[in-house]
C-alpha atoms as a PDB file:
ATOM      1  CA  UNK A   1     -16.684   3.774  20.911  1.00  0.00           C
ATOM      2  CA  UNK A   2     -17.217   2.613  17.484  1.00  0.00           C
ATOM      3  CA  UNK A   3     -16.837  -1.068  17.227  1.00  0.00           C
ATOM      4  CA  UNK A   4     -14.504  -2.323  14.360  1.00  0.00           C
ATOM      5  CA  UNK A   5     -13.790  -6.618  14.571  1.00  0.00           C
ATOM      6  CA  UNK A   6     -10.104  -5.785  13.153  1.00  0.00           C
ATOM      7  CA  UNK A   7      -7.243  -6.056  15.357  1.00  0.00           C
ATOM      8  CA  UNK A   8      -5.703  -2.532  16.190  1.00  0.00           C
ATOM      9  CA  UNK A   9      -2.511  -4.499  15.277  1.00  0.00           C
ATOM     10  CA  UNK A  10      -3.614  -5.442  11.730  1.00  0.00           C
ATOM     11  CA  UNK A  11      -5.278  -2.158  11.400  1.00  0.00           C
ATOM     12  CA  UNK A  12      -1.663  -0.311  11.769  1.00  0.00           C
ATOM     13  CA  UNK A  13       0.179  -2.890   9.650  1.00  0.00           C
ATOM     14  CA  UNK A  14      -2.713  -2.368   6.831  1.00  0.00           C
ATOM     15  CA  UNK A  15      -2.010   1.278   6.890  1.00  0.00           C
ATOM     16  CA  UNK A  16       1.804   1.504   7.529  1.00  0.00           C
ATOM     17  CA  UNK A  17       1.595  -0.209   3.783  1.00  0.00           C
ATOM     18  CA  UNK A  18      -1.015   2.177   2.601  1.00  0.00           C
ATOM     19  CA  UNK A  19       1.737   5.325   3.402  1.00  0.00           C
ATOM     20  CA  UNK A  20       4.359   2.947   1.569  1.00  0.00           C
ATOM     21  CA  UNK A  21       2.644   2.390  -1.585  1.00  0.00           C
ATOM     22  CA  UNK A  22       1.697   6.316  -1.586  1.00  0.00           C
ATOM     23  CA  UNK A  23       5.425   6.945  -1.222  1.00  0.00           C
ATOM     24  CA  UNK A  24       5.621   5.089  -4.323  1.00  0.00           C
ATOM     25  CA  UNK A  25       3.071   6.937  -5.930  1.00  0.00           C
ATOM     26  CA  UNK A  26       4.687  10.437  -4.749  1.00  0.00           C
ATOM     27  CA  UNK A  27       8.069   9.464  -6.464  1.00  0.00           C
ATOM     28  CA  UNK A  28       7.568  11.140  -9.941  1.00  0.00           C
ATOM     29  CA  UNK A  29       7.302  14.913  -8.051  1.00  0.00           C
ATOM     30  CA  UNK A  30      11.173  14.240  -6.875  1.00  0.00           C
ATOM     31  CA  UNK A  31      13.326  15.824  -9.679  1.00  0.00           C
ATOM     32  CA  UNK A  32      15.937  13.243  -8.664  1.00  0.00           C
ATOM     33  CA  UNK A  33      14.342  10.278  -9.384  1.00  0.00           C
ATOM     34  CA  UNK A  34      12.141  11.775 -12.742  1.00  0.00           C
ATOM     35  CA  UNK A  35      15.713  12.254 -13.992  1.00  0.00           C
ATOM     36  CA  UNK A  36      17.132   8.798 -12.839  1.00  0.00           C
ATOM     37  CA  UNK A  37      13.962   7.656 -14.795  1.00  0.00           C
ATOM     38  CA  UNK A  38      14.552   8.929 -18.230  1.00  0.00           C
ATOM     39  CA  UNK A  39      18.338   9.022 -17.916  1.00  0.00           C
ATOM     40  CA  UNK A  40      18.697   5.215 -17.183  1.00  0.00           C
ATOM     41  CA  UNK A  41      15.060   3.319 -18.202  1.00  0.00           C
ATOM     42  CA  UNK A  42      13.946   6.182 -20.731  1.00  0.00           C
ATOM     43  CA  UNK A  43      10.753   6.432 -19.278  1.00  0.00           C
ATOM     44  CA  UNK A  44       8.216   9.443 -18.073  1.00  0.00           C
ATOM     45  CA  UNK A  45       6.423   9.890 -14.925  1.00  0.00           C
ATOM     46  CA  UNK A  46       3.571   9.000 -17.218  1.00  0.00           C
ATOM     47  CA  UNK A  47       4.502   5.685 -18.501  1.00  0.00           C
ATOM     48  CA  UNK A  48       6.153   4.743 -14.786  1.00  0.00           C
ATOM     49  CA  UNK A  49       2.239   5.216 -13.762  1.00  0.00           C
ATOM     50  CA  UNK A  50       0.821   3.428 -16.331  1.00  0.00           C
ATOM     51  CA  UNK A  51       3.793   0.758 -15.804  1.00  0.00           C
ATOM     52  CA  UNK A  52       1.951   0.758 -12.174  1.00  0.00           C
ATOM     53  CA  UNK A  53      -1.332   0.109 -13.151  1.00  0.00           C
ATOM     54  CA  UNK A  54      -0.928  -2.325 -15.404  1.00  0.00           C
ATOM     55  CA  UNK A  55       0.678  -3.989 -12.281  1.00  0.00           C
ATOM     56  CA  UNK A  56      -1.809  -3.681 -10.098  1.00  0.00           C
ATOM     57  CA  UNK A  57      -4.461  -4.516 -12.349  1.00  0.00           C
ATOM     58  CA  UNK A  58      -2.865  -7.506 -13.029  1.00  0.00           C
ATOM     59  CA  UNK A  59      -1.812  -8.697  -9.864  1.00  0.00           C
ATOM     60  CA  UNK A  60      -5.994  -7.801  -9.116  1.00  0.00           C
ATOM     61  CA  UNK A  61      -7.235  -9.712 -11.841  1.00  0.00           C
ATOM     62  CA  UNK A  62      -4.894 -12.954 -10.988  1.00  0.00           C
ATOM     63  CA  UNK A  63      -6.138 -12.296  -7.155  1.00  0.00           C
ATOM     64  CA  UNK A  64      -9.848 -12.322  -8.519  1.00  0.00           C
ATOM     65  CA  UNK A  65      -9.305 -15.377 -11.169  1.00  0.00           C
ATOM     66  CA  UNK A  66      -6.737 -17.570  -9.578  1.00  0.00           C
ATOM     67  CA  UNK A  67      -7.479 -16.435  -5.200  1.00  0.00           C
ATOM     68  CA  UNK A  68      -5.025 -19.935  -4.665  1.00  0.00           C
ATOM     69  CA  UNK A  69      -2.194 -18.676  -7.042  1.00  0.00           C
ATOM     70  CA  UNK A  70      -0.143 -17.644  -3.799  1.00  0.00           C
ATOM     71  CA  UNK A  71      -0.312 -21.015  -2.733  1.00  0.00           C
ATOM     72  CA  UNK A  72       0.268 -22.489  -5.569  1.00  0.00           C
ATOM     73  CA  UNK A  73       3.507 -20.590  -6.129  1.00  0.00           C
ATOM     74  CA  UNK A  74       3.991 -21.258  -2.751  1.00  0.00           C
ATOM     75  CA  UNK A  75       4.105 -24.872  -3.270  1.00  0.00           C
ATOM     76  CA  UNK A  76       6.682 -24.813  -6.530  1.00  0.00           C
ATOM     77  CA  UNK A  77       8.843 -22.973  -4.640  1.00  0.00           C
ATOM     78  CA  UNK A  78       9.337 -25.492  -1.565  1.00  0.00           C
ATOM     79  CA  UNK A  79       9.673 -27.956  -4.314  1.00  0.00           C
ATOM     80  CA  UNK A  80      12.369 -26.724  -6.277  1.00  0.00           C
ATOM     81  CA  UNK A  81      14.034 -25.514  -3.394  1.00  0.00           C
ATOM     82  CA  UNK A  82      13.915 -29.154  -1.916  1.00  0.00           C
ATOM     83  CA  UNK A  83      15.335 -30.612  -4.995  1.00  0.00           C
ATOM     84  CA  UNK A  84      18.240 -28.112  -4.397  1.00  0.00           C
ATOM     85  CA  UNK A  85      18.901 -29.362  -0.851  1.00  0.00           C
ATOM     86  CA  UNK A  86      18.680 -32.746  -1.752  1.00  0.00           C
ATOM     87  CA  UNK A  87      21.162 -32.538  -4.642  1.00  0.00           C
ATOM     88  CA  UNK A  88      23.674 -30.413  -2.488  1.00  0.00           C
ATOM     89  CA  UNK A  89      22.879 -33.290   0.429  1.00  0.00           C
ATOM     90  CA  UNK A  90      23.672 -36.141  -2.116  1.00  0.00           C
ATOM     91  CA  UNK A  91      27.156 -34.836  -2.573  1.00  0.00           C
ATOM     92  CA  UNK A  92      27.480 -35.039   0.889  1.00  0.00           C
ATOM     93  CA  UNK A  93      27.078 -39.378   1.359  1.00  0.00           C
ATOM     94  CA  UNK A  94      29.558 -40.262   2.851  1.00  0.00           C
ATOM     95  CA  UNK A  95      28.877 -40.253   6.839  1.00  0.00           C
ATOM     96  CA  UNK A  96      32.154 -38.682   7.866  1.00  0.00           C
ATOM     97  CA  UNK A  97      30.943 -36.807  11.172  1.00  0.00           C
ATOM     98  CA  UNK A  98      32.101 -33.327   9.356  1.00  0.00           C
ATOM     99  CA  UNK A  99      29.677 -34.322   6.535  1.00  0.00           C
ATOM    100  CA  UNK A 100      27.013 -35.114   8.629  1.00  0.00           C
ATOM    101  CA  UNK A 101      27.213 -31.833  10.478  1.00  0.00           C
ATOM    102  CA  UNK A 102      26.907 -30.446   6.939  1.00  0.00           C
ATOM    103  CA  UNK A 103      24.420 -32.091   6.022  1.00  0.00           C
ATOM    104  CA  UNK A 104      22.190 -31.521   9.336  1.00  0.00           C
ATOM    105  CA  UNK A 105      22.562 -28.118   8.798  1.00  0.00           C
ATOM    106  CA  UNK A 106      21.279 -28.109   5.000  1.00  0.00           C
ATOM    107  CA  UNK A 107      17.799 -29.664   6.720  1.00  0.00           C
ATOM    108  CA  UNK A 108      17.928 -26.855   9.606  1.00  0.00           C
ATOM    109  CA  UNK A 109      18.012 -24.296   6.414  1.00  0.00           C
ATOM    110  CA  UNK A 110      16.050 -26.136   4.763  1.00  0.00           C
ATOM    111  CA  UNK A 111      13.546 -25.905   7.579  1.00  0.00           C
ATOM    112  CA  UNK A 112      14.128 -22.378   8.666  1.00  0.00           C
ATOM    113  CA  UNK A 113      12.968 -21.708   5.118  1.00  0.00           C
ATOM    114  CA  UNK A 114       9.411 -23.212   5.066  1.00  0.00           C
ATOM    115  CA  UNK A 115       9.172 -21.707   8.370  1.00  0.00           C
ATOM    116  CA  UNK A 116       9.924 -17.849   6.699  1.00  0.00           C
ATOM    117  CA  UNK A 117       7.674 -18.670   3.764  1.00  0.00           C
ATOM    118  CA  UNK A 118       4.889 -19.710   6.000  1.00  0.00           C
ATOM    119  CA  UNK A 119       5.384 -16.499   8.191  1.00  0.00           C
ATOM    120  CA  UNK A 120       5.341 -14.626   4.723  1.00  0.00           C
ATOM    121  CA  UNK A 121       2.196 -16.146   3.531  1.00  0.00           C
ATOM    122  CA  UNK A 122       0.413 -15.930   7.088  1.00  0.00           C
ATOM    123  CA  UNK A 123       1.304 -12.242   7.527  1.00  0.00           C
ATOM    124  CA  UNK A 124      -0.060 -11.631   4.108  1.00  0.00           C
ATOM    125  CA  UNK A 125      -3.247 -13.122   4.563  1.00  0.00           C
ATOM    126  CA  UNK A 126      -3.697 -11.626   7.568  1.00  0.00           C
ATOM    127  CA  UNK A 127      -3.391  -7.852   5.989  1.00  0.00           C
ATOM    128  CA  UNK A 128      -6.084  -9.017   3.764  1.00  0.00           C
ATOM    129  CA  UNK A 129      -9.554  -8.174   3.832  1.00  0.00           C
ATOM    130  CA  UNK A 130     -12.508 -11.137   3.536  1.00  0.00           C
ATOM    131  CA  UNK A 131     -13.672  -8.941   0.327  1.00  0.00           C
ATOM    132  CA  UNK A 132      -9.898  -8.741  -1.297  1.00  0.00           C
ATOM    133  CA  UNK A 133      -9.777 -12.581  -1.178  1.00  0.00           C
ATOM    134  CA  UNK A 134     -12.602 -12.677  -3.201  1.00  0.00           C
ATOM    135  CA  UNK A 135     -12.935  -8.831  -5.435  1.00  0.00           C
ATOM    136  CA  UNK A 136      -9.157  -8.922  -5.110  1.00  0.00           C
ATOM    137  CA  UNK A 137      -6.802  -5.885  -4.231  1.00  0.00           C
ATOM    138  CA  UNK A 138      -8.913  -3.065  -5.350  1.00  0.00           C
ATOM    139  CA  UNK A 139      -8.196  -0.958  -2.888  1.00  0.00           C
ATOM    140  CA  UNK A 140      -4.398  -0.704  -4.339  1.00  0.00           C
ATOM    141  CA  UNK A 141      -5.761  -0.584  -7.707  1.00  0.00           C
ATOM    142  CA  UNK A 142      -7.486   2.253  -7.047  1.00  0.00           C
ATOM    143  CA  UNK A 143      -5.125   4.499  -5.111  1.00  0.00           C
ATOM    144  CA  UNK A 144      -2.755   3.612  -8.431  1.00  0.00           C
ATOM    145  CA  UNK A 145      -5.633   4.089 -10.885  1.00  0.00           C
ATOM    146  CA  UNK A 146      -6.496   7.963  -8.644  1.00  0.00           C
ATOM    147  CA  UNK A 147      -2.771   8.827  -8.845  1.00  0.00           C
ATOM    148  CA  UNK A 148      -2.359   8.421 -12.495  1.00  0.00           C
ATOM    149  CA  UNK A 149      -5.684  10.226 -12.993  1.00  0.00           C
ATOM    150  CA  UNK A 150      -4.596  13.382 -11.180  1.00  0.00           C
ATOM    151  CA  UNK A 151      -1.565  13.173 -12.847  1.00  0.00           C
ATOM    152  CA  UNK A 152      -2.853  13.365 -16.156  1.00  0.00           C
ATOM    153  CA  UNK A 153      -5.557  15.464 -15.605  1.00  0.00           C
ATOM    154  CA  UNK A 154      -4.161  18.000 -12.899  1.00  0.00           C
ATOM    155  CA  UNK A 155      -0.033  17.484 -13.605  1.00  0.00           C
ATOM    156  CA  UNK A 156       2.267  18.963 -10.906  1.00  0.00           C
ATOM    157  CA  UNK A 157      -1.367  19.701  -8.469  1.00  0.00           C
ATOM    158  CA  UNK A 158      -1.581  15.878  -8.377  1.00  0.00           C
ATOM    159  CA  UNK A 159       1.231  16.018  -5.507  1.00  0.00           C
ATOM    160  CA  UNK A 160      -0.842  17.341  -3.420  1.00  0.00           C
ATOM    161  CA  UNK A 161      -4.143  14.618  -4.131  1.00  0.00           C
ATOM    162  CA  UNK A 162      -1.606  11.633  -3.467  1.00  0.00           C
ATOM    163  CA  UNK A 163      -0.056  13.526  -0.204  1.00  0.00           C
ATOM    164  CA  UNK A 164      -3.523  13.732   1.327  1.00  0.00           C
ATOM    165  CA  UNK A 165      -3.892   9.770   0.177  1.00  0.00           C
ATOM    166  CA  UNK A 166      -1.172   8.998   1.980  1.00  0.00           C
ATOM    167  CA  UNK A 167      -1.884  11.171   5.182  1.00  0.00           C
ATOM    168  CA  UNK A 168      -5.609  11.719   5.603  1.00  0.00           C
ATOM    169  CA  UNK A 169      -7.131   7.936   4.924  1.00  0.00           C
ATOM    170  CA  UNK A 170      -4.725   6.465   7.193  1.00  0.00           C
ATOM    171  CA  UNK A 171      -4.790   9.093   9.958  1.00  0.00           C
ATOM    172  CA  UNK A 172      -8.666   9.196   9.678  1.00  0.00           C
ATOM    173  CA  UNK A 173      -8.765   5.630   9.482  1.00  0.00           C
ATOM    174  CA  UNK A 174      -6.865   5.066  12.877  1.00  0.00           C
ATOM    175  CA  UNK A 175      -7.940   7.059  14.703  1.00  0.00           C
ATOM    176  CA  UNK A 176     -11.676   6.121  14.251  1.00  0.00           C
ATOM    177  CA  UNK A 177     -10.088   2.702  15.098  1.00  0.00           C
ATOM    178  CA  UNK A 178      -8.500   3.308  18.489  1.00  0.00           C
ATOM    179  CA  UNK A 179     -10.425   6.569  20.051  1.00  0.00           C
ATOM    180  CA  UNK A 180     -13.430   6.898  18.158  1.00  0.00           C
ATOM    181  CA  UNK A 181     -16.711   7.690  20.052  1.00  0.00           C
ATOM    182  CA  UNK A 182     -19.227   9.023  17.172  1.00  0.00           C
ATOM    183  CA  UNK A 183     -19.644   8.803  13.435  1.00  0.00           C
ATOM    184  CA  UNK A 184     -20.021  11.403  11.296  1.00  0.00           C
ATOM    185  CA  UNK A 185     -23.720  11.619   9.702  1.00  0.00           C
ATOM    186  CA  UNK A 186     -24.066   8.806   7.045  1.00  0.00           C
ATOM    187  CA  UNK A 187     -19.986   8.070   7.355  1.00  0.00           C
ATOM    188  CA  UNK A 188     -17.681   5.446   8.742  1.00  0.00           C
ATOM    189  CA  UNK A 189     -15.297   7.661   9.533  1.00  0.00           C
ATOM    190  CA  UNK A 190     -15.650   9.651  13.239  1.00  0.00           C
ATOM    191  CA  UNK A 191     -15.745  12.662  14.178  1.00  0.00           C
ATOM    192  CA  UNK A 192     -12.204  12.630  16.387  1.00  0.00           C
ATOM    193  CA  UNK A 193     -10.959  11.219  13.004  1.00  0.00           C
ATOM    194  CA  UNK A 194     -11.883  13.304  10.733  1.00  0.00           C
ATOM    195  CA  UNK A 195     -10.614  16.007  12.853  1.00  0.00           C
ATOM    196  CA  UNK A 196      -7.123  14.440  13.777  1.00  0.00           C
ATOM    197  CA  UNK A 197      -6.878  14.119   9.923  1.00  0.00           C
ATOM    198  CA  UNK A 198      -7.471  17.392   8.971  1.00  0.00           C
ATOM    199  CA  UNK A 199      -5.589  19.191  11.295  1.00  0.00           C
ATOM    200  CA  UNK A 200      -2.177  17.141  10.338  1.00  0.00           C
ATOM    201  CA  UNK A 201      -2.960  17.657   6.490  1.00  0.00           C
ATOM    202  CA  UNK A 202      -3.474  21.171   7.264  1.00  0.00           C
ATOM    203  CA  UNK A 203      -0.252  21.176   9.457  1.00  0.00           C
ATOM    204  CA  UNK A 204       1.727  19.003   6.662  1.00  0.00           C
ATOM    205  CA  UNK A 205       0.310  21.644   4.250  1.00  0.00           C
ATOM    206  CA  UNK A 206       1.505  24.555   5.923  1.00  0.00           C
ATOM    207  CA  UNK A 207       5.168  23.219   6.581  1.00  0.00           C
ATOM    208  CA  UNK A 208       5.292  23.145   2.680  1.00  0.00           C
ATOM    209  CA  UNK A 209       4.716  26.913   2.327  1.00  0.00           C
ATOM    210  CA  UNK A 210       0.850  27.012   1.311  1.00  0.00           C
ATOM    211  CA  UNK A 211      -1.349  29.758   2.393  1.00  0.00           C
ATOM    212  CA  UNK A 212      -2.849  28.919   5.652  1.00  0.00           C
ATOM    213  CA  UNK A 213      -6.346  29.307   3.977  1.00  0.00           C
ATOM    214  CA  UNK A 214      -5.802  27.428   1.451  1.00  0.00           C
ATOM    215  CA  UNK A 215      -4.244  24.706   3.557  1.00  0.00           C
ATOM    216  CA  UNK A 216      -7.414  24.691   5.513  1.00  0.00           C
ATOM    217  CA  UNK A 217      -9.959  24.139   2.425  1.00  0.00           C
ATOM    218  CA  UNK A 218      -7.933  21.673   0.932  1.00  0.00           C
ATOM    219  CA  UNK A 219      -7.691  19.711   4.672  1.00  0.00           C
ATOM    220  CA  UNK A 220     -11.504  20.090   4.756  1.00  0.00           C
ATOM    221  CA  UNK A 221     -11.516  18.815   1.248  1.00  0.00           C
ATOM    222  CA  UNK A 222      -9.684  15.987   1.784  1.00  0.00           C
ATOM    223  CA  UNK A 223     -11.242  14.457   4.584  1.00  0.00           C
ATOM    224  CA  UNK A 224     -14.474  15.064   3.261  1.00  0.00           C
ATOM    225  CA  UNK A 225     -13.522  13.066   0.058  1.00  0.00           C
ATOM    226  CA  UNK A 226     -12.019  10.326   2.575  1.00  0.00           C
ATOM    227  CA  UNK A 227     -15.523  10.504   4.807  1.00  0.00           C
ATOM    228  CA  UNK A 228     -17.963  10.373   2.139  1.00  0.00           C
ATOM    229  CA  UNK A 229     -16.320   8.827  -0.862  1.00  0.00           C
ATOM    230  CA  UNK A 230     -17.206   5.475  -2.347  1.00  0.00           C
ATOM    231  CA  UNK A 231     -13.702   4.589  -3.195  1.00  0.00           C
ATOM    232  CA  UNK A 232     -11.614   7.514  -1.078  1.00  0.00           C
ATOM    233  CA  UNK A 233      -8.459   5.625  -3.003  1.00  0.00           C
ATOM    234  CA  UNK A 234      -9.931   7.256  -6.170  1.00  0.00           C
ATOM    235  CA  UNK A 235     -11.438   9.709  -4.759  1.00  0.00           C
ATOM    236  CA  UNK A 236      -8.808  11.452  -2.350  1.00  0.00           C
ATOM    237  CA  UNK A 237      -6.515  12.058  -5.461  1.00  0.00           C
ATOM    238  CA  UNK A 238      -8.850  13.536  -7.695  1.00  0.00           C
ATOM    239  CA  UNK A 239     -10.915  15.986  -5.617  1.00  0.00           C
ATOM    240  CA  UNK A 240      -7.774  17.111  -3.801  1.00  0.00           C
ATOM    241  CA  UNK A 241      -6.047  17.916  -7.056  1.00  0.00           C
ATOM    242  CA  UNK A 242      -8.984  19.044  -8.806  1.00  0.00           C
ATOM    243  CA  UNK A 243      -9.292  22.157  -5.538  1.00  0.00           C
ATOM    244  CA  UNK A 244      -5.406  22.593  -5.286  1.00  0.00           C
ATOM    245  CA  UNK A 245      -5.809  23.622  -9.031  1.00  0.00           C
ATOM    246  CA  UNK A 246      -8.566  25.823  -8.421  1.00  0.00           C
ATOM    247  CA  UNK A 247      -7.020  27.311  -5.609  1.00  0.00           C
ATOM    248  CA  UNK A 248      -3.619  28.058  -7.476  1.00  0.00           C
ATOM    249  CA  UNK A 249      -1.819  26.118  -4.971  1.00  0.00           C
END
């Protein structure tokens, strides 16, 4: 089996946010939210992608520049929350025993809060990578930077380069984790997952009404980008797109 020192645990969690963020990056191809876009923020599926990346890139750059800004904020929270609690506990001097329940139970909120934060800030780090801690979250700024790319470049074909982003690196990436025996020549990826991910493209493909051989070479397509691609965040998006325009899809 190929060996991988991630926990299968924080492998799943990793990629149950992947799909998540790719949901977000499928939301300009649903008519009902373009509309709510323009209608209510005046904004185009264009500028709600570039409103993304500049996001992303930021939140990279202050990941790469400032790594202990999480902590930091971290801190100024706790003490500005504290203050809070102390001024509602101040109101609260005079040691009737109904006052002192109150104010006990100020401290246990008080207390429960630190402990959420911590979880918060634990579970976070834990999702992390020992590279994102120090080149920060490129692999998000990626997928956002590949989905506005096959936007622009391929329009309404860009659906399908995010929908194989969202299915194929995750599925591909899994699997390899949890069953996989043998790597594909000069690949990470196995050969169980690279299967497993193109047959549920293809099968995700074909519920949507595509030609079954079309279906097939964009599944192919896909998980070779996601096999063999330096950055498969960039990469998935574009090449996808770039073959679902060729192929008419």
């Amino acid at each position: 089996m190929i060996t991988n020192t991630t926990p299968l645990r924080h492998e799943v969690l990793r990629k149950a946010l992947h799909i998540l963020l790719s949901t977000v990056l499928l939301l300009p191809f649903n008519e009902y939210f373009v509309e709510t876009l323009r209608n209510y923020w005046g904004i185009s599926p264009k500028e709600y992608y570039a409103a993304l990346t500049i996001v992303a890139a930021f939140v990279n750059a202050v990941q790469i520049k400032r790594p202990l800004m999480r902590e930091e904020l971290l801190k100024v929270m706790r003490s500005a929350r504290r203050k809070v609690m102390d001024e509602i506990k101040s109101l609260f001097l005079n040691r009737t025993s109904s006052k002192v329940k109150f104010v006990s139970l100020v401290d246990k909120l008080d207390e429960a809060l630190t402990k959420l934060e911590t979880l918060f800030s634990n579970q976070i780090r834990m999702l992390e990578r020992s590279y994102e801690r120090v080149s920060g979250y490129i692999g998000v700024t990626f997928g956002v930077v590949g989905a506005f790319s096959s936007f622009i470049l391929f329009e309404k074909h860009a659906f399908y380069g995010i929908l194989a982003l969202m299915i194929v690196d995750p599925t591909a990436a899994l699997v390899t984790r949890s069953i996989g025996k043998r790597s594909l020549p000069a690949s990470r990826t196995s050969v169980e997952g690279a299967l497993a991910s193109t047959i549920i493209f293809f099968l995700v493909l074909s519920l949507l009404g595509i030609d079954i051989l079309k279906s097939l070479l964009l599944s192919i397509v896909a998980m070779l980008a996601e096999a063999y691609g330096i950055e498969d965040n960039i990469l998935i998006p574009l090449i996808v797109s770039l073959f679902a325009t060729l192929l008419g899809v």
